[in-house]
N, C-alpha and C. Protein backbone atom coordinates (compact mmCIF):
# COMPACT_ATOMS: atom_id res chain seq x y z
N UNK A 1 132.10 70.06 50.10
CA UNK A 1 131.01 69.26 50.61
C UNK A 1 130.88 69.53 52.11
N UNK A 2 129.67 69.58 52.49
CA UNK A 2 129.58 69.85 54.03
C UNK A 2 129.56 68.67 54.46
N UNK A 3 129.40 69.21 56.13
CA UNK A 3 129.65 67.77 56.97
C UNK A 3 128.38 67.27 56.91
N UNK A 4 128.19 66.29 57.28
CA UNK A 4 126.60 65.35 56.96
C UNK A 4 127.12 64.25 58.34
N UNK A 5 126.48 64.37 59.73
CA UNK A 5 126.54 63.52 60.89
C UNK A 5 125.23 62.32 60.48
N UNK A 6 125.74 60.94 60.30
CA UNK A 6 124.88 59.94 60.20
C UNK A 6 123.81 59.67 60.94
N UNK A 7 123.68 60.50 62.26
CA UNK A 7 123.04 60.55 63.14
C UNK A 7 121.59 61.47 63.07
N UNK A 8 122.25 62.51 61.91
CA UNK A 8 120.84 63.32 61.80
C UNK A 8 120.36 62.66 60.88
N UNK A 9 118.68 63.52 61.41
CA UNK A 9 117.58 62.91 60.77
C UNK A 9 116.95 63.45 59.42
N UNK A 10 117.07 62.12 58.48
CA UNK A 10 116.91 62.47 56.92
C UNK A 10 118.91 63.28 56.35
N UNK A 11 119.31 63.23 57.15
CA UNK A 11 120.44 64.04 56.92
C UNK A 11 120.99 65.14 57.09
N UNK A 12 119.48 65.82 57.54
CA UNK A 12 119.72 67.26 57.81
C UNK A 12 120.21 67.90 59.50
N UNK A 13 121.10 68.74 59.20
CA UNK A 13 121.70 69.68 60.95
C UNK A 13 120.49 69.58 61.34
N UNK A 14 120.59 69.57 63.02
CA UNK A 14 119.14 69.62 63.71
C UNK A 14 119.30 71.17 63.78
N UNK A 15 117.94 71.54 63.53
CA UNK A 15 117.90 73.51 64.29
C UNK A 15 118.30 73.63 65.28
N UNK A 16 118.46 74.84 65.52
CA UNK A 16 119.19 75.60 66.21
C UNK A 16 118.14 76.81 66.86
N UNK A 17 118.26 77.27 68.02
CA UNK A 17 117.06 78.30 68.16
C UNK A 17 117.57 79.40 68.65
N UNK A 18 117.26 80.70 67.98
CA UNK A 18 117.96 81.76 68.38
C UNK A 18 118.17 81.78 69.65
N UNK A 19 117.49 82.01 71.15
CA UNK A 19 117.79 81.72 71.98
C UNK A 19 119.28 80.71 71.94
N UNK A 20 119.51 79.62 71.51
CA UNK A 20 120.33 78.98 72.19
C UNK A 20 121.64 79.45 71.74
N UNK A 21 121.24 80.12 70.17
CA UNK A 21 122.90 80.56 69.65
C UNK A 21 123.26 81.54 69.99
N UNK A 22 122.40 82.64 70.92
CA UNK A 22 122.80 83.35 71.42
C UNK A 22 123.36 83.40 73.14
N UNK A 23 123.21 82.18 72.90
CA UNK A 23 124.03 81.85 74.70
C UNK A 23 125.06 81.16 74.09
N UNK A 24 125.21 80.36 73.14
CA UNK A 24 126.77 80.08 72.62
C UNK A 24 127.51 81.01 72.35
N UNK A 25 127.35 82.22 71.58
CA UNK A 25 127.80 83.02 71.11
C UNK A 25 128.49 83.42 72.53
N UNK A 26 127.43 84.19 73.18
CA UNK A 26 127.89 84.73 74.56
C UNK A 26 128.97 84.35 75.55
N UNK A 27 129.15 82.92 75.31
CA UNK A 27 130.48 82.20 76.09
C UNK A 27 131.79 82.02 75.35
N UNK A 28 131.51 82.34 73.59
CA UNK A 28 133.16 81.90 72.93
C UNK A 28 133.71 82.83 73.75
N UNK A 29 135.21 83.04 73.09
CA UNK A 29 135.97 83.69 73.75
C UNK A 29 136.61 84.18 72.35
N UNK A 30 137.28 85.45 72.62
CA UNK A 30 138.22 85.88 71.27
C UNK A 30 138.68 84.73 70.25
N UNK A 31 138.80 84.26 68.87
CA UNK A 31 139.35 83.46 68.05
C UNK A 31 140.82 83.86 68.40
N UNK A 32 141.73 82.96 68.66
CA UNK A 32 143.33 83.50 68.23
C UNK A 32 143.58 83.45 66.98
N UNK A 33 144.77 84.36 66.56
CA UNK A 33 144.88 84.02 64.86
C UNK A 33 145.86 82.99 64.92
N UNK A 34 146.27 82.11 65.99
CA UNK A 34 146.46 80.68 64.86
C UNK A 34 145.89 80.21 65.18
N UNK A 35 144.20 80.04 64.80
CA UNK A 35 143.10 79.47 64.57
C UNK A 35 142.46 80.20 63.80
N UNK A 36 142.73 81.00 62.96
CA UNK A 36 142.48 82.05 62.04
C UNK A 36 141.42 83.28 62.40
N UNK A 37 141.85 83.73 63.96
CA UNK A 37 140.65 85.26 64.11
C UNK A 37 141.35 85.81 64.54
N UNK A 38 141.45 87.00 65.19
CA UNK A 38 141.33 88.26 65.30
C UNK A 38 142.61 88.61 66.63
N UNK A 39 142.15 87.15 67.37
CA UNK A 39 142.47 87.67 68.93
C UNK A 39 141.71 88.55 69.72
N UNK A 40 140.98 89.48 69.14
CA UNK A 40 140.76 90.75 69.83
C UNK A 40 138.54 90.15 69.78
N UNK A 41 137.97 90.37 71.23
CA UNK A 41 136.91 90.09 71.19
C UNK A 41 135.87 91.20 70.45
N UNK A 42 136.42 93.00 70.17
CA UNK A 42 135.87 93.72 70.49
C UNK A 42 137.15 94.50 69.26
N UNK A 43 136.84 95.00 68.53
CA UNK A 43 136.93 96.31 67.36
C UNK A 43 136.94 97.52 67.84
N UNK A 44 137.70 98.81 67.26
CA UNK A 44 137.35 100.15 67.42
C UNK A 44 136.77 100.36 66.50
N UNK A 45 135.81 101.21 66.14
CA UNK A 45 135.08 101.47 64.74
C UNK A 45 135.79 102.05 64.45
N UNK A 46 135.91 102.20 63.18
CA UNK A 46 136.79 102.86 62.20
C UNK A 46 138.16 102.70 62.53
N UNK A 47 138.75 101.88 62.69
CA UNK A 47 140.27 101.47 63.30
C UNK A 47 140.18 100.80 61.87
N UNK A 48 141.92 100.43 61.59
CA UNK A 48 142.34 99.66 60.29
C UNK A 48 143.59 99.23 61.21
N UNK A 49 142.91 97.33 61.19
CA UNK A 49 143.68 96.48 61.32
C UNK A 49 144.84 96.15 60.94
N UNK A 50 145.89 95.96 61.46
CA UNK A 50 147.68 95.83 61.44
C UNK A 50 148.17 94.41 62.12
N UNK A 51 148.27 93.87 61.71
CA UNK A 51 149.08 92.62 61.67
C UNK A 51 150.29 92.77 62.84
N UNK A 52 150.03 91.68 63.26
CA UNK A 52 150.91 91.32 64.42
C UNK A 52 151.48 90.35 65.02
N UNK A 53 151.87 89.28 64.18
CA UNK A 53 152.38 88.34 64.15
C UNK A 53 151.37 87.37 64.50
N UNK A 54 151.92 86.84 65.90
CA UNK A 54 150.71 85.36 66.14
C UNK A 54 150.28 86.19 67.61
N UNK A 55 150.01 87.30 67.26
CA UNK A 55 149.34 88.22 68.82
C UNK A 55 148.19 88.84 68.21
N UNK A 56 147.50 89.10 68.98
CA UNK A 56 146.11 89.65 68.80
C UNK A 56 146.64 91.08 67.61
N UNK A 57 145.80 91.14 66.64
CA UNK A 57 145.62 92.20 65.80
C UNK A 57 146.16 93.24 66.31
N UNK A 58 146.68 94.34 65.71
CA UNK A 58 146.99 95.59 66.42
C UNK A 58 145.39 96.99 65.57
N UNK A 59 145.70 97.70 66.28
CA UNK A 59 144.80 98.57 65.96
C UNK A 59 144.87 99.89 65.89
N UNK A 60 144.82 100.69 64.51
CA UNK A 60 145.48 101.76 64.12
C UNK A 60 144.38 102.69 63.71
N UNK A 61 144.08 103.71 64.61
CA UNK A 61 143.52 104.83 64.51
C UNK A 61 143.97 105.80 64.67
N UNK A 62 143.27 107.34 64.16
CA UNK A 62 143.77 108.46 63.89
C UNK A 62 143.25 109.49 62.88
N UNK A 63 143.81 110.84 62.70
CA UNK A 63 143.38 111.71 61.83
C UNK A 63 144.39 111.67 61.05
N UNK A 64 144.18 112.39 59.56
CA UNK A 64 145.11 112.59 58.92
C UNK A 64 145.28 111.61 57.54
N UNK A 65 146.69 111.70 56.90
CA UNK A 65 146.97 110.42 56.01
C UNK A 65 147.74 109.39 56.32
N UNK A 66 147.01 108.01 56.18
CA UNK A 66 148.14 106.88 56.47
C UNK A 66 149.34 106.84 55.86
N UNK A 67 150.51 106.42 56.26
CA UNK A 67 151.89 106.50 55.60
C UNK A 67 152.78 105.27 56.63
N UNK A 68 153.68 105.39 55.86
CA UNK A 68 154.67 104.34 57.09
C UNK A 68 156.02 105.08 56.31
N UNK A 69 156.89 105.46 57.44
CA UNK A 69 158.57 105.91 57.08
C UNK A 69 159.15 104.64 56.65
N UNK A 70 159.18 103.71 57.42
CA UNK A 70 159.63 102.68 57.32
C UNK A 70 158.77 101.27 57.65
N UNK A 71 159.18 100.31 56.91
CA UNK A 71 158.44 98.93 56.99
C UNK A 71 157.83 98.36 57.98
N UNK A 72 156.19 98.33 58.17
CA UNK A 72 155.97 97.98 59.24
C UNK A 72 155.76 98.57 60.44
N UNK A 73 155.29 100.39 59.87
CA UNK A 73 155.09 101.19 60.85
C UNK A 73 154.32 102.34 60.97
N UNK A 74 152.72 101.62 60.12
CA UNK A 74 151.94 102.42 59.64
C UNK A 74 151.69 103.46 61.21
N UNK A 75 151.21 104.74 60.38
CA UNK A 75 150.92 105.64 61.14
C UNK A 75 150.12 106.96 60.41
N UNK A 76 149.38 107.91 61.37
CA UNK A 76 148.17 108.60 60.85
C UNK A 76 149.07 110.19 60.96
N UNK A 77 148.89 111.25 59.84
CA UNK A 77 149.23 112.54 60.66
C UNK A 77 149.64 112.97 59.70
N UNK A 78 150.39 114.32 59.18
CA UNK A 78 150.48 115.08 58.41
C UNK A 78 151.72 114.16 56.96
N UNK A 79 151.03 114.21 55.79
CA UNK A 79 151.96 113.60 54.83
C UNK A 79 153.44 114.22 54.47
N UNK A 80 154.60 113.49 55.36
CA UNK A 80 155.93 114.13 55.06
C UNK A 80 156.25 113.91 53.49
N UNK A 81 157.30 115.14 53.14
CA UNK A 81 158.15 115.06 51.49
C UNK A 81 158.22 113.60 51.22
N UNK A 82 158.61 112.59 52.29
CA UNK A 82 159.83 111.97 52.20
C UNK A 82 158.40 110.45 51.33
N UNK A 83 157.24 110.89 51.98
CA UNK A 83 156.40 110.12 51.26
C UNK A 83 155.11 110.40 50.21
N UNK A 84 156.22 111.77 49.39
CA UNK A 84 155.11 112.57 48.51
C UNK A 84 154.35 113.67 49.05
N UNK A 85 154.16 113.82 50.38
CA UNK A 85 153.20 114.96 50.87
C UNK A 85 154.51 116.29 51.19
N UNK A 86 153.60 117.59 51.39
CA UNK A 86 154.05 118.33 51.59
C UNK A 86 154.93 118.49 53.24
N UNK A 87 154.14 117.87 54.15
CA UNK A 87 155.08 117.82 55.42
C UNK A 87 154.63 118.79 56.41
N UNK A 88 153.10 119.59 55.35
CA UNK A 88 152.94 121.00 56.16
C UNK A 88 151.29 121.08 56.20
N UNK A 89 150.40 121.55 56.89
CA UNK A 89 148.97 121.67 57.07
C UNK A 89 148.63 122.64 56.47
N UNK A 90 149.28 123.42 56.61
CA UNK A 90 148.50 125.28 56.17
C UNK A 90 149.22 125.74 54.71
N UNK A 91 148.32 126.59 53.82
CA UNK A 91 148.94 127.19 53.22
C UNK A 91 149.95 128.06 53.39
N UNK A 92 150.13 128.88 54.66
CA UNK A 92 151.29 129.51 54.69
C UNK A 92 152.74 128.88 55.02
N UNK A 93 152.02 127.63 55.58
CA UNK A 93 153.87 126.67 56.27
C UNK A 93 153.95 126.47 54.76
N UNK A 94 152.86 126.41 53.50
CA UNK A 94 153.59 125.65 52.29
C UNK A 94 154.21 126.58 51.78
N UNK A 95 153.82 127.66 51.97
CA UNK A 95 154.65 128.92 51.10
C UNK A 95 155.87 129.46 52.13
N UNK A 96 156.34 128.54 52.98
CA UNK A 96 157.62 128.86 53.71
C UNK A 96 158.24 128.11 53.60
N UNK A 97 157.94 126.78 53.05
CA UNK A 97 158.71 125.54 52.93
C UNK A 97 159.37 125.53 52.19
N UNK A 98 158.58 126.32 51.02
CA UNK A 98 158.54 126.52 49.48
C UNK A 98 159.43 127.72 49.46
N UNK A 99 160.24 129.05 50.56
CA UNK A 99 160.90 129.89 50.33
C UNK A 99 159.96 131.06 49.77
N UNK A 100 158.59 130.74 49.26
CA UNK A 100 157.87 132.05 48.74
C UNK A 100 157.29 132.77 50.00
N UNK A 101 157.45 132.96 51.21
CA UNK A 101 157.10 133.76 52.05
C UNK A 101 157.29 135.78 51.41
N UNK A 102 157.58 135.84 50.46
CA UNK A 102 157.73 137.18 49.63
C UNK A 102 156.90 136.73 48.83
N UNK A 103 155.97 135.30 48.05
CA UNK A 103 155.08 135.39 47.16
C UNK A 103 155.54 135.26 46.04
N UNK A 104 154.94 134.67 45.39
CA UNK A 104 155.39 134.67 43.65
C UNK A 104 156.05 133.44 43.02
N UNK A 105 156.32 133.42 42.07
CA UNK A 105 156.77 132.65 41.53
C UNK A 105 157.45 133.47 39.95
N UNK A 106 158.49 132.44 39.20
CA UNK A 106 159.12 132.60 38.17
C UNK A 106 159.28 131.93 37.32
N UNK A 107 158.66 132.07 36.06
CA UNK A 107 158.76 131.21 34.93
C UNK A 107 159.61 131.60 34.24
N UNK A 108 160.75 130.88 33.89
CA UNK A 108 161.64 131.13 32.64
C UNK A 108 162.83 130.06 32.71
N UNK A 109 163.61 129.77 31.86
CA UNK A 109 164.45 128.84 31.39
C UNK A 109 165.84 129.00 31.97
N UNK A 110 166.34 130.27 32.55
CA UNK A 110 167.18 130.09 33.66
C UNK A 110 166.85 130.63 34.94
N UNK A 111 167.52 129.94 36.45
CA UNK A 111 167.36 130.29 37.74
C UNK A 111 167.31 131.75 38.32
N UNK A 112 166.05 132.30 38.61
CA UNK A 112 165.66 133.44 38.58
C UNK A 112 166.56 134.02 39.94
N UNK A 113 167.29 135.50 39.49
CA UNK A 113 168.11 136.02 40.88
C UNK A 113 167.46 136.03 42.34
N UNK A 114 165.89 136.06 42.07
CA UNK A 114 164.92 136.48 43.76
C UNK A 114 165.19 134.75 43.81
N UNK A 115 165.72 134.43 45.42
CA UNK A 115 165.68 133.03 45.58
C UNK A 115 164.45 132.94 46.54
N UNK A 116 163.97 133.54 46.85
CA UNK A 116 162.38 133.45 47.24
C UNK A 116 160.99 133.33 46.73
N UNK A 117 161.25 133.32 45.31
CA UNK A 117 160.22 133.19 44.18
C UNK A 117 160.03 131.82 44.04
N UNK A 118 159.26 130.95 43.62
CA UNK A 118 159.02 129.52 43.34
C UNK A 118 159.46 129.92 41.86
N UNK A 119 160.32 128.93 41.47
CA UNK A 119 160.75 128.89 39.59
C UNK A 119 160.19 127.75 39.09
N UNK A 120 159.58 128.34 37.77
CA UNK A 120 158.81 126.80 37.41
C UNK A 120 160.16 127.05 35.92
N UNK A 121 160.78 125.89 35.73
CA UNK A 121 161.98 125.74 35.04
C UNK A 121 160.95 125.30 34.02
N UNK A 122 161.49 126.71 32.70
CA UNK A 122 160.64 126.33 31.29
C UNK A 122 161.67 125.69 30.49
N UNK A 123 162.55 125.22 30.96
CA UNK A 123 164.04 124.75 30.04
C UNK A 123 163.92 123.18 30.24
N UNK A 124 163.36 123.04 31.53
CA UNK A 124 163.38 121.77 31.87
C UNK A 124 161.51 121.31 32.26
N UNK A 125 161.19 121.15 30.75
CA UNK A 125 160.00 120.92 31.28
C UNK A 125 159.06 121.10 32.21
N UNK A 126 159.17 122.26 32.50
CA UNK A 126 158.63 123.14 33.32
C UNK A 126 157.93 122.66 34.92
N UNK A 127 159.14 121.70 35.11
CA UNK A 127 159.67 121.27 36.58
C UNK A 127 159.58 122.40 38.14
N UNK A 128 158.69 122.28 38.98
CA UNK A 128 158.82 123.74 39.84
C UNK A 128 160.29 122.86 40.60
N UNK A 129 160.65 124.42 41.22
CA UNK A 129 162.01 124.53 42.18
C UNK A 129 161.63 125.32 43.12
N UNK A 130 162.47 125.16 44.25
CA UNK A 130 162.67 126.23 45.05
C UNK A 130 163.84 126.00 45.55
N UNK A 131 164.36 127.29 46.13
CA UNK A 131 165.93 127.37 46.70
C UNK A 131 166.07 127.07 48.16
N UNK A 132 166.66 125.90 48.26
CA UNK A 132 166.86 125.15 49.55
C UNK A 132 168.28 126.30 50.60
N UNK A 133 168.81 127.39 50.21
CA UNK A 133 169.87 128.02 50.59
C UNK A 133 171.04 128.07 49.82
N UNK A 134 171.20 127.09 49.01
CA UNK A 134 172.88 126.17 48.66
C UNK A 134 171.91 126.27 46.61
N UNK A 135 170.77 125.40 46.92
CA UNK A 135 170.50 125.01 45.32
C UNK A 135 169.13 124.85 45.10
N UNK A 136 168.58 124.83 43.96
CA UNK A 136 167.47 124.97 43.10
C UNK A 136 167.19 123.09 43.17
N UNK A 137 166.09 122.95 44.40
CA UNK A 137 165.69 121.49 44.34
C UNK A 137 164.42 121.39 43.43
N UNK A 138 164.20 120.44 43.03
CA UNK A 138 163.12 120.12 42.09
C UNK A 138 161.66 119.80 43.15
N UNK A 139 160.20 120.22 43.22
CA UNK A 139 159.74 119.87 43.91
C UNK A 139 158.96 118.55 43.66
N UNK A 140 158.59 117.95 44.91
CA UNK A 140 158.45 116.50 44.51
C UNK A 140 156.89 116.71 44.87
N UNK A 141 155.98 115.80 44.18
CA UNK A 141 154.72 116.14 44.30
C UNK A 141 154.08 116.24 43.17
N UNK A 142 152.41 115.92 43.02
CA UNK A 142 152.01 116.10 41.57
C UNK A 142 150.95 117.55 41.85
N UNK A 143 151.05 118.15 41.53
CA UNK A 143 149.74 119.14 41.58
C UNK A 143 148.62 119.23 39.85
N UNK A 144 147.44 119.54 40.38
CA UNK A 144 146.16 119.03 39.20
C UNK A 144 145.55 120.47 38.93
């Protein structure tokens, strides 16, 4: 139910005239968020708002993919392993990451002798690997 002042007439808010709400407007001041706004008088476009306790909004811009390493620490820029992405921009850093800087790859059901080949393991559900120096890691990632 809205507010209803006994004072107006027939019941209804008195108008308001653009002029005047635009000189109210003109004097608020930032909402704080414990009064439920923003803090901040003024936005970046295209920024994505981040929480900041009982302080003005924080504001997170950038290129790239959003990710956070850890809780509470979003950030913009190349998608590391550690959160599904490759960690690398170019096709060639992926084919060095990946050990195929010689190219290629190997399908078959045991660990192929070239440790520079990408192995797609047909034994194991045909899981890709590559050789980290030491061992045959599984790669993490979905490819379509």
């Amino acid at each position: 139910m809205a507010y209803a002042n006994p004072g107006w007439t027939n019941g209804a808010a008195p108008a308001i005239s653009a002029e005047n709400l635009n000189n109210i407007s003109n004097t608020l001041e930032a909402v704080p968020p414990e009064n439920g706004g923003t803090g901040r008088s003024t936005l970046t476009s295209g920024a994505i708002i981040t929480g900041n306790g009982t302080d003005p909004v924080g504001l997170l811009s950038g290129t790239g993919a959003v990710y956070a390493n850890t809780s509470n620490s979003p950030q913009f820029g190349t998608l590391p392993v550690s959160c599904g992405g490759t960690g690398v921009t170019t096709y060639d850093a992926l084919r060095t990451a990946l050990g195929l800087t010689n190219g290629g790859f190997v399908a078959s059901s045991t660990a192929p002798d070239d440790t520079t080949k990408l192995w797609i393991d047909t034994g194991n559900s045909g899981i890709m690997k590559y050789y980290d120096g030491s061992v045959w890691v599984p790669v993490r990632g979905a490819f379509a």
